[in-house]
Protein backbone atom coordinates (compact mmCIF):
# COMPACT_ATOMS: atom_id res chain seq x y z
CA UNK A 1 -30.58 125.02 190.24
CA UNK A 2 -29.22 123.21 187.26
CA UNK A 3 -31.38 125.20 185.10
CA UNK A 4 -30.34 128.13 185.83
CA UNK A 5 -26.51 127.64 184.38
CA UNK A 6 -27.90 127.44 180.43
CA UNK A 7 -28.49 130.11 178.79
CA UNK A 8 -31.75 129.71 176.91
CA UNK A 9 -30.97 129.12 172.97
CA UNK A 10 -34.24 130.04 170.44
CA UNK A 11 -35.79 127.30 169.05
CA UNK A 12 -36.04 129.15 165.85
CA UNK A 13 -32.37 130.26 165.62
CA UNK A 14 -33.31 133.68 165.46
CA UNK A 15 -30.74 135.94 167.47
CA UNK A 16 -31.04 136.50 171.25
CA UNK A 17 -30.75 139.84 173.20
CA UNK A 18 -29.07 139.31 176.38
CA UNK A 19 -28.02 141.46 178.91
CA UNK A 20 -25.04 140.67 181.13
CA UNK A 21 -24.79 142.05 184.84
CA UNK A 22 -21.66 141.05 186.10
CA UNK A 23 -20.61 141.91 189.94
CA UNK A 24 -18.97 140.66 192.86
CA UNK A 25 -22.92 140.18 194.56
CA UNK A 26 -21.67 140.29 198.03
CA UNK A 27 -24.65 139.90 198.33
CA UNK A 28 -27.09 140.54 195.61
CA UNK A 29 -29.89 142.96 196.37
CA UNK A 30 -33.11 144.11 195.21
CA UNK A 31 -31.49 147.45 193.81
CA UNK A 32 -29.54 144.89 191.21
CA UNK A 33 -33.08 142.87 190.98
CA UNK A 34 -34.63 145.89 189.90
CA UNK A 35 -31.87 147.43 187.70
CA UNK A 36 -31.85 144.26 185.73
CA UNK A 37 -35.48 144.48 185.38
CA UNK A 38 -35.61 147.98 184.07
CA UNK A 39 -32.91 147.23 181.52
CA UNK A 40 -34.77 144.61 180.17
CA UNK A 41 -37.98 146.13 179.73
CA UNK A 42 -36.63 149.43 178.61
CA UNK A 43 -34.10 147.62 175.99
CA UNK A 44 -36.30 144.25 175.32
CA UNK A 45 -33.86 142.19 176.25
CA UNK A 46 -35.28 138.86 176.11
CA UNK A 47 -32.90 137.55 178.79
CA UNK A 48 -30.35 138.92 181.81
CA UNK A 49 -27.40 136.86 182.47
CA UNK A 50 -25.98 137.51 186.05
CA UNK A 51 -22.06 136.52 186.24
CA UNK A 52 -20.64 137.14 189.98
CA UNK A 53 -17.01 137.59 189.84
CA UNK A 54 -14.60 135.53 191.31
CA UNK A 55 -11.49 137.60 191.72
CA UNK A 56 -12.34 141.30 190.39
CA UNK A 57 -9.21 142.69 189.40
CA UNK A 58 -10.37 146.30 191.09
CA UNK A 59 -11.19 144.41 194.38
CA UNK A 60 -7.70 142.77 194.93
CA UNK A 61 -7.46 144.44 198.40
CA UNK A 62 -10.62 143.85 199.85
CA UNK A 63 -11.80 141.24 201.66
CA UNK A 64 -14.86 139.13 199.22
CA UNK A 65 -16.85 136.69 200.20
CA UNK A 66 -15.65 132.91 199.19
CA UNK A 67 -17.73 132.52 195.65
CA UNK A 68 -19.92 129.40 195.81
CA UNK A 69 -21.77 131.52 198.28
CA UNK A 70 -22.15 134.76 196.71
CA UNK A 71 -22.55 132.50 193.53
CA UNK A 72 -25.32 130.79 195.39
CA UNK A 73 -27.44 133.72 196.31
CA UNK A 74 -27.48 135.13 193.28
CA UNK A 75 -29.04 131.77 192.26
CA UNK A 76 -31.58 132.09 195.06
CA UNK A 77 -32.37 136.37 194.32
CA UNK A 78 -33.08 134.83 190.69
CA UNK A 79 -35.11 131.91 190.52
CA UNK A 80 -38.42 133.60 190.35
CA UNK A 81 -37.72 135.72 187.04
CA UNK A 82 -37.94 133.68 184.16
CA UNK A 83 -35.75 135.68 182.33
CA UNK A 84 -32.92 135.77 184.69
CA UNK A 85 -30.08 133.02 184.97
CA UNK A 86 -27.35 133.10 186.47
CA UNK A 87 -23.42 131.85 184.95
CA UNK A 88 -20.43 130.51 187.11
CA UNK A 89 -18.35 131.38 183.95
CA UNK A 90 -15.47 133.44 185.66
CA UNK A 91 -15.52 131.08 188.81
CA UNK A 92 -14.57 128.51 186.79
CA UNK A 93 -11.73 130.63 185.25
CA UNK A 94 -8.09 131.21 186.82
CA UNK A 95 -6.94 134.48 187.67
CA UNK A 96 -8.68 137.61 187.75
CA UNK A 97 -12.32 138.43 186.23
CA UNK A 98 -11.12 140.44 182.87
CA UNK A 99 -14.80 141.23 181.56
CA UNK A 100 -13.36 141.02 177.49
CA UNK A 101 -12.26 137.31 178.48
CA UNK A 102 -15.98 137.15 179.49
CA UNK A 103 -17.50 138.60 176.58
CA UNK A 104 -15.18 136.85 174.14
CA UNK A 105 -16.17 133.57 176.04
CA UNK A 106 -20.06 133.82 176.04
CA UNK A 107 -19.74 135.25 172.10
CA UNK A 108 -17.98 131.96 171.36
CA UNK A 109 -20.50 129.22 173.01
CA UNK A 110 -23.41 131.36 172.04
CA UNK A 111 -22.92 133.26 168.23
CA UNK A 112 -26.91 134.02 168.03
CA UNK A 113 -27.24 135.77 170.94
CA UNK A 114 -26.44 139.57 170.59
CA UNK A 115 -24.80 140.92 174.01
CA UNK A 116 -24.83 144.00 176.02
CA UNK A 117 -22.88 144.66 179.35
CA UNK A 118 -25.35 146.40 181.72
CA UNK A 119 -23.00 148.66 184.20
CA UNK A 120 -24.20 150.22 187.72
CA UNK A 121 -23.46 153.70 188.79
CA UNK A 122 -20.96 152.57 191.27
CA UNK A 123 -18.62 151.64 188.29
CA UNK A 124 -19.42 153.81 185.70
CA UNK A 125 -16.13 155.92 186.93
CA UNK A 126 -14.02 153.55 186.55
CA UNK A 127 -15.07 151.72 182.98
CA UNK A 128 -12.40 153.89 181.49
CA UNK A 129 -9.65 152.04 183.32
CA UNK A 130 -10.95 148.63 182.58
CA UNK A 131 -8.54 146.24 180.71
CA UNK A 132 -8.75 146.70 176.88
CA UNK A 133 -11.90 148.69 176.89
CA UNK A 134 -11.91 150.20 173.65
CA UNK A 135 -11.83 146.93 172.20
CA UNK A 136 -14.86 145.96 174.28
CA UNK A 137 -17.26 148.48 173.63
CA UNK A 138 -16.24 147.03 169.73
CA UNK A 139 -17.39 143.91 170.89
CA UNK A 140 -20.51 144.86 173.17
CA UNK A 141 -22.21 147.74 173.77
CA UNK A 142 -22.54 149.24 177.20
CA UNK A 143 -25.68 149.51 178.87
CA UNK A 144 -25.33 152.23 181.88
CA UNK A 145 -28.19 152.40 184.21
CA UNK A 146 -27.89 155.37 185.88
CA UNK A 147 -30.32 157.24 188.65
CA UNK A 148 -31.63 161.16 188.32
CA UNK A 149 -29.01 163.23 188.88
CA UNK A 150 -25.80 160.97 187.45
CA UNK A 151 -26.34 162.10 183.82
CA UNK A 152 -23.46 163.86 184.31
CA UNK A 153 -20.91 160.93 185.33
CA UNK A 154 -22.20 159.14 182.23
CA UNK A 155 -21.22 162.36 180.07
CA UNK A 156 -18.04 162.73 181.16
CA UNK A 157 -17.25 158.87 180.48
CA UNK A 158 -18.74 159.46 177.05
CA UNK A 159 -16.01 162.01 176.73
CA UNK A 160 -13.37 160.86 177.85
CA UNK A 161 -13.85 157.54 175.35
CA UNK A 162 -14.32 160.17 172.31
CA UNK A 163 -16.64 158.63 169.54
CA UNK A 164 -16.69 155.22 170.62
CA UNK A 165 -18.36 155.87 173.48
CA UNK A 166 -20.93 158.24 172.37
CA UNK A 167 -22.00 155.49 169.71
CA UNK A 168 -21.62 152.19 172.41
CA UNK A 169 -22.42 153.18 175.81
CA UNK A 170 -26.33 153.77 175.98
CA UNK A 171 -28.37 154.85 178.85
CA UNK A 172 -31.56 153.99 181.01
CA UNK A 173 -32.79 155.95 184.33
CA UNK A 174 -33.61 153.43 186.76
CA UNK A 175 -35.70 153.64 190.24
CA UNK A 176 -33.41 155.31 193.02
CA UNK A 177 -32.74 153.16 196.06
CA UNK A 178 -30.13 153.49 198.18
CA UNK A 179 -28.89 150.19 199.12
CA UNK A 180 -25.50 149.19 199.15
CA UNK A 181 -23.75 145.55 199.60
CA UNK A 182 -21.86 147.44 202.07
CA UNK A 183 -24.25 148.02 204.22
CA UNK A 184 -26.34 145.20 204.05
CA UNK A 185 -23.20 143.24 205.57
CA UNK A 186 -22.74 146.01 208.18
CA UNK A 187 -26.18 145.47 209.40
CA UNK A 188 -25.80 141.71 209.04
CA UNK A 189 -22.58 142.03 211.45
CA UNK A 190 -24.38 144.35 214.20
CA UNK A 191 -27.84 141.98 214.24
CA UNK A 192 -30.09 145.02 212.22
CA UNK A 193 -32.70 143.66 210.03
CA UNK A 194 -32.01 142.93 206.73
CA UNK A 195 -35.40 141.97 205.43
CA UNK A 196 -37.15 143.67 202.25
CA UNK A 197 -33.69 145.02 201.54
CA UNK A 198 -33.04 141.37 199.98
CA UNK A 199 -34.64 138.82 198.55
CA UNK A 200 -36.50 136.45 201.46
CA UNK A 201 -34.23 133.63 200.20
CA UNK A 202 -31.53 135.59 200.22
CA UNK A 203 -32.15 136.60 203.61
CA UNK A 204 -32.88 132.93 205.04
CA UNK A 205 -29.16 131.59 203.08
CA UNK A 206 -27.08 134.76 204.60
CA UNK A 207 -28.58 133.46 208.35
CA UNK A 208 -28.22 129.77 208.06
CA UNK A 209 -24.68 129.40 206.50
CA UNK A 210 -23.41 132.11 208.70
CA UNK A 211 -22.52 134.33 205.52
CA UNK A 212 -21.36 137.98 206.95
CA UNK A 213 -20.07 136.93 210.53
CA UNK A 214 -16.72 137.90 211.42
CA UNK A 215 -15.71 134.57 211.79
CA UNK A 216 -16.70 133.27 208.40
């Protein structure tokens, strides 16, 4: 699993495009598989960088999942895509995940990579509350993958961040699925199957370490 912590650097030192999909994972799914994937085809990103939170500062009441396993999985849903890694970068860091500490972070250790912050729809609402954003859109443009039928969520956030926003937050439609974290540790709890909703190895670490139980 080593591996997977570097980011790959070109051999040329010609600049990298890398998309960053940060989230708490809890647990990673094939509906963030396949977002990343259509982000990266549609923008030709030549990598995805997948950062699990450690301590989301909009998830301070809810009960998350220790990190080294959601950190974990995310290494498992990942290994098969060459052009996915995965960072412990904000597990490593005290205190809440501030995504412009992030940004300013990976822009320091890697100046020839060119970054773009790949958002969900379940947080596009709220990207207008986020800690400094104005300054972050300066620093990296927003990718928001949204489904049919969200286009207007996305305009209004466009909006309500006047120009900046209509010049650094870009869009892609991606498949609709509707899977949720949520649910897939509802259905873990009750005994429903979870298979095909994440990855098999996914799936096999959730079972064996216990990950989901009410006593974990």
């Amino acid at each position: 699993m080593e591996a997977q912590e570097q980011l790959p650097r070109s051999s040329s030192g010609a600049l990298r495009r890398v998309g960053i999909l940060g989230g708490t994972f809890d647990p990673i799914h094939i509906g963030h598989l396949m977002m990343a994937e259509a982000v990266r085809g549609e923008y030709r990103l030549d990598e995805i960088l997948f950062i699990p939170a450690a301590s989301p500062p909009h998830k301070d009441a809810q009960r998350i999942t220790p990190a080294h396993h959601r950190y974990l999985m995310t290494v498992l849903a990942t290994l098969s895509n060459p052009h996915f890694f995965v960072s412990d970068l904000e597990m490593k860091r005290p205190g809440p995940s501030y995504t412009i500490d992030t940004i300013y972070a990976l822009r320091y250790e890697f100046p020839k990579t060119a970054f773009s912050f790949i958002i969900g729809t379940d947080v596009i609402a709220e990207i207008a509350t986020w800690d400094r954003v104005e300054e972050l859109l300066t620093l990296c443009p927003f990718i928001a993958a949204s489904r049919p039928g969200e286009e207007p969520d996305l305009a209004r956030l466009r909006r309500e961040l006047g120009a900046l926003g209509e010049a650094r937050i870009h869009s892609v439609t991606t498949p609709e699925l509707e899977i949720s974290s949520t649910d897939i540790r509802q259905r873990v709890r009750r005994g429903a199957s979870i298979r095909y909703i994440v990855p098999d190895a996914v799936e096999q670490y959730i079972y064996k370490e216990g990950v989901y139980r009410d006593d974990v």
